[in-house]
C-alpha atoms as a PDB file:
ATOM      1  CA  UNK A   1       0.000   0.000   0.000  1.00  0.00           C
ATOM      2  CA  UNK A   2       1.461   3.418  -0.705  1.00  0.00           C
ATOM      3  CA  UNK A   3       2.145   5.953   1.667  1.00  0.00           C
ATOM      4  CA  UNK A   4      -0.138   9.014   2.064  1.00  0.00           C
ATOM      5  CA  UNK A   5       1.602  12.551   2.365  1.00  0.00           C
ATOM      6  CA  UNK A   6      -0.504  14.811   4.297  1.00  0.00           C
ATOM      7  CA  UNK A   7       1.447  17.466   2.567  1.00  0.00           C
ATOM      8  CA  UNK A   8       0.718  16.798  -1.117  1.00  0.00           C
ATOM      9  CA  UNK A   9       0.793  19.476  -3.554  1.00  0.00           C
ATOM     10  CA  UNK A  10       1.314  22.008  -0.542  1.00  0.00           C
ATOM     11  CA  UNK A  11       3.749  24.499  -1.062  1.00  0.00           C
ATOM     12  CA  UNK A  12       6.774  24.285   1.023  1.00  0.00           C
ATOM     13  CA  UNK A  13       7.409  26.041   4.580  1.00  0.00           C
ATOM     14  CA  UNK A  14      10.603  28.168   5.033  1.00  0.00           C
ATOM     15  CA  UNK A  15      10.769  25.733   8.487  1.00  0.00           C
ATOM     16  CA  UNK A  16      10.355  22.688   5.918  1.00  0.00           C
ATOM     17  CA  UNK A  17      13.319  24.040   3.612  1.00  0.00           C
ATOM     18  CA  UNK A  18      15.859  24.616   6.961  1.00  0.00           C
ATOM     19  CA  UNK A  19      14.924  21.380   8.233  1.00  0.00           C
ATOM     20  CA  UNK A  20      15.938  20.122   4.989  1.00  0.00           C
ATOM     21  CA  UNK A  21      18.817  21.682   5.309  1.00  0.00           C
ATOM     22  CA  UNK A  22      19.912  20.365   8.349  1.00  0.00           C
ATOM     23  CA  UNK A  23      18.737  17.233   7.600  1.00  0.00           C
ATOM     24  CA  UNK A  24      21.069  17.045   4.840  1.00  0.00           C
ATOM     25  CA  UNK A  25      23.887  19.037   6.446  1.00  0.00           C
ATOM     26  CA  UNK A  26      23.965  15.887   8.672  1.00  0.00           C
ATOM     27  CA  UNK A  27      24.725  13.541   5.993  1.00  0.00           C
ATOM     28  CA  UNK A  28      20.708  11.825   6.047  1.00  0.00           C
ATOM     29  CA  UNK A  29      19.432  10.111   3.249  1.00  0.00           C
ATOM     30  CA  UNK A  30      16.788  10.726   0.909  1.00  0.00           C
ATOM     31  CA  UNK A  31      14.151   8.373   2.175  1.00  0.00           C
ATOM     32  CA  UNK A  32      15.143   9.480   6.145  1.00  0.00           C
ATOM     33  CA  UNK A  33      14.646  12.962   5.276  1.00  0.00           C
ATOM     34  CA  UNK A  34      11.311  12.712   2.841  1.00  0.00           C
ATOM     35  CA  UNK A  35       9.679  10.520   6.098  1.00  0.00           C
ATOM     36  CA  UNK A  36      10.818  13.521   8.590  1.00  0.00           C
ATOM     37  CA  UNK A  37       9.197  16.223   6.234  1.00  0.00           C
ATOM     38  CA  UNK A  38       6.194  14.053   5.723  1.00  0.00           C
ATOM     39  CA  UNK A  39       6.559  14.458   1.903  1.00  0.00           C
ATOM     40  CA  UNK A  40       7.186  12.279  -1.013  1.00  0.00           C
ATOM     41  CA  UNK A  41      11.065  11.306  -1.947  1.00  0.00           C
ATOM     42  CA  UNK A  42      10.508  13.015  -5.099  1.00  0.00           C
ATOM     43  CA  UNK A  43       9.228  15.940  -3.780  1.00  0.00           C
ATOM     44  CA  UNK A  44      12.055  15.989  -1.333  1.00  0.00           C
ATOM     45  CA  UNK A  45      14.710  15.774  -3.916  1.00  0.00           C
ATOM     46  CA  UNK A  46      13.019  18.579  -6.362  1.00  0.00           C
ATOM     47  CA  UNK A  47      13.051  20.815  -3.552  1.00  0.00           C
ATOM     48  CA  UNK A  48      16.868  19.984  -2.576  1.00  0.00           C
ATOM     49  CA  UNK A  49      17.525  20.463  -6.449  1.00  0.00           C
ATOM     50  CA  UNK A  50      15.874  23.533  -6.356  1.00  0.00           C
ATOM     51  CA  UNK A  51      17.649  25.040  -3.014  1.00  0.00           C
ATOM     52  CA  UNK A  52      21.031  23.991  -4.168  1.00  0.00           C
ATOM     53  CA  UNK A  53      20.953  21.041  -1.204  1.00  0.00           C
ATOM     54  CA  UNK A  54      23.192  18.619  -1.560  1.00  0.00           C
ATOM     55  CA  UNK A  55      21.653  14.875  -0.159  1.00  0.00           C
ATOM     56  CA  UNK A  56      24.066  11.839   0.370  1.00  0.00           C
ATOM     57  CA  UNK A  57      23.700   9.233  -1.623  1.00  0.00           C
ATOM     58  CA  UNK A  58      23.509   6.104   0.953  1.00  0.00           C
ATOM     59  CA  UNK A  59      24.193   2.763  -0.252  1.00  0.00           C
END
């Protein structure tokens, strides 16, 4: 069953963005930080894309 994001086609929270931010400053994954934002992997990584946020790549 897929997972439902409350925040779905919401536009994205300055808090969202610097949580983001640290998420990803600490060296998190993709998947960690998309569950902690409650939003979609995808979403996640367009944001980080668009922010110039770097996200480790975890093997």
């Amino acid at each position: 069953m897929a997972e439902i994001f409350t925040k779905h086609r919401q536009p994205w929270k300055a808090e969202e963005v610097a949580k983001l931010r640290t998420l990803a400053g600490k060296g998190k994954g993709l998947k960690e930080i998309a569950k902690a934002l409650n939003r979609s992997e995808e979403s996640t990584k367009e944001r980080a894309k668009i922010d110039g946020i770097g996200i480790a790549k975890l093997r």
